[in-house]
Protein backbone atom coordinates (compact mmCIF):
# COMPACT_ATOMS: atom_id res chain seq x y z
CA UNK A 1 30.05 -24.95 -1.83
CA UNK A 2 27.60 -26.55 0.45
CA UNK A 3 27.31 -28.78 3.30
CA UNK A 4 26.54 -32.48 3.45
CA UNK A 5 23.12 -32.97 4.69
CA UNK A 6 22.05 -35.78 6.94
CA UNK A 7 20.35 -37.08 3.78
CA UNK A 8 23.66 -37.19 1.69
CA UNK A 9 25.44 -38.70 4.47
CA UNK A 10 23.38 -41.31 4.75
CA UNK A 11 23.09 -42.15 0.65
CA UNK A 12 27.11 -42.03 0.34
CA UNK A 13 27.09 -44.73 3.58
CA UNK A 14 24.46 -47.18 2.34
CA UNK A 15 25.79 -47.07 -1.79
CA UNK A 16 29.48 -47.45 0.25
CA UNK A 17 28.34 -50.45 2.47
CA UNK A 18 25.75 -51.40 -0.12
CA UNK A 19 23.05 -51.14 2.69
CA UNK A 20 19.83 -49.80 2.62
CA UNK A 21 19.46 -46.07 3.47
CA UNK A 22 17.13 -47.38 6.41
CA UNK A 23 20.07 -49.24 7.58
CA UNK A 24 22.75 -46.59 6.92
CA UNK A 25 20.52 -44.65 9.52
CA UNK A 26 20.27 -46.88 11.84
CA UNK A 27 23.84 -47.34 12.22
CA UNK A 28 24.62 -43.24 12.16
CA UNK A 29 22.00 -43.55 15.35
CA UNK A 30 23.56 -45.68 17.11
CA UNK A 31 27.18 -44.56 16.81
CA UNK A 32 25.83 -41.15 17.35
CA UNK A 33 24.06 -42.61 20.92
CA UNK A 34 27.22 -44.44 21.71
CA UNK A 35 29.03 -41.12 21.17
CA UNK A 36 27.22 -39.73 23.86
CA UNK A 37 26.51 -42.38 26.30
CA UNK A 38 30.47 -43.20 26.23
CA UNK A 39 31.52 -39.28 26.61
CA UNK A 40 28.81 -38.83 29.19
CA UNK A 41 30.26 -41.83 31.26
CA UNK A 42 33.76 -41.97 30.79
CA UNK A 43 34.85 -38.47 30.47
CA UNK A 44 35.66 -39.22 26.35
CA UNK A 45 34.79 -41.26 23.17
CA UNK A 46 37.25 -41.13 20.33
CA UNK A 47 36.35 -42.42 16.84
CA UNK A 48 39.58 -43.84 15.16
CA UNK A 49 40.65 -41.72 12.04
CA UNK A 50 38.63 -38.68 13.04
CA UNK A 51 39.33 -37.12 16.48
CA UNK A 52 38.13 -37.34 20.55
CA UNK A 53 35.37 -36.16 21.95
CA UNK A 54 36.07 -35.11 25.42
CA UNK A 55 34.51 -34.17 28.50
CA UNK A 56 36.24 -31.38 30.23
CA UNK A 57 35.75 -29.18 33.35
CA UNK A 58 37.21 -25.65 33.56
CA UNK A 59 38.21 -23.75 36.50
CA UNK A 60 36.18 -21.04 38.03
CA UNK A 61 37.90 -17.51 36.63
CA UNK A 62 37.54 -13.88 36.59
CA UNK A 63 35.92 -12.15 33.17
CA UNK A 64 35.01 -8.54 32.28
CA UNK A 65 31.65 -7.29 31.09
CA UNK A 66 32.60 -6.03 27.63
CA UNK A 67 29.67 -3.38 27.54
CA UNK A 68 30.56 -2.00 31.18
CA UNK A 69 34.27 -3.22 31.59
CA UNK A 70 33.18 -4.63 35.59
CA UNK A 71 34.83 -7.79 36.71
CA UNK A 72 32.57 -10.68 37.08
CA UNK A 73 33.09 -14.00 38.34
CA UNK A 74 32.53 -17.37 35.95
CA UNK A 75 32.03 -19.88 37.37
CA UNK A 76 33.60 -23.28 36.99
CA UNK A 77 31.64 -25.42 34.34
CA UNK A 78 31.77 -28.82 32.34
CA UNK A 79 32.45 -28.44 28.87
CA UNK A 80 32.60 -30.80 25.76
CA UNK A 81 35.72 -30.67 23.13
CA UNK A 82 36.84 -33.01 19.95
CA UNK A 83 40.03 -33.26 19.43
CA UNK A 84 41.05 -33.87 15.78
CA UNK A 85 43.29 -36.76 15.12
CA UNK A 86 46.34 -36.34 13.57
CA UNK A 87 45.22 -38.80 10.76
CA UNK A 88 42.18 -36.47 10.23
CA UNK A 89 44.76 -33.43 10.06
CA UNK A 90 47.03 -35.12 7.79
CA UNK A 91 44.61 -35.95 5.40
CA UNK A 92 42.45 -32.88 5.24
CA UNK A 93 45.70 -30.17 5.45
């Protein structure tokens, strides 16, 4: 089994829309862009059917060096998460 390629995304959207492949793009580009501009500016963009991407930031903690077993500090950092929607859950499990 192997993964959809940008390529065969963008076939099975414009022979679905019956669009051009040009035009298939150009709309992947632009929701992709959105995706990011909206997440980067709001905290999170969610994409009906599919899930949430969401902007996150996590508390500063205490960690262990595997190798050496010493305590180290992490510090507290932004990090990006998509939440699955329940539709997208339903229909895949």
């Amino acid at each position: 089994m192997s993964k959809m390629t940008k390529s065969q995304l963008l076939e099975k959207l414009a022979t679905s829309a019956e669009i051009s492949k040009k035009q298939a793009g150009m709309i992947l580009d632009v929701l992709v862009e959105t995706a990011y501009q909206e997440t980067k500016k709001n905290g999170e963009f969610a994409m009906p059917g599919l899930g949430k991407m969401v902007k996150k930031q996590s508390a500063a903690r205490q960690g262990r060096n595997p190798a050496t077993g010493a305590t180290i500090s992490i510090p507290a950092k932004t990090v990006l998460k998509f939440r699955v929607s329940k539709q997208a859950k339903d229909a895949i499990l």
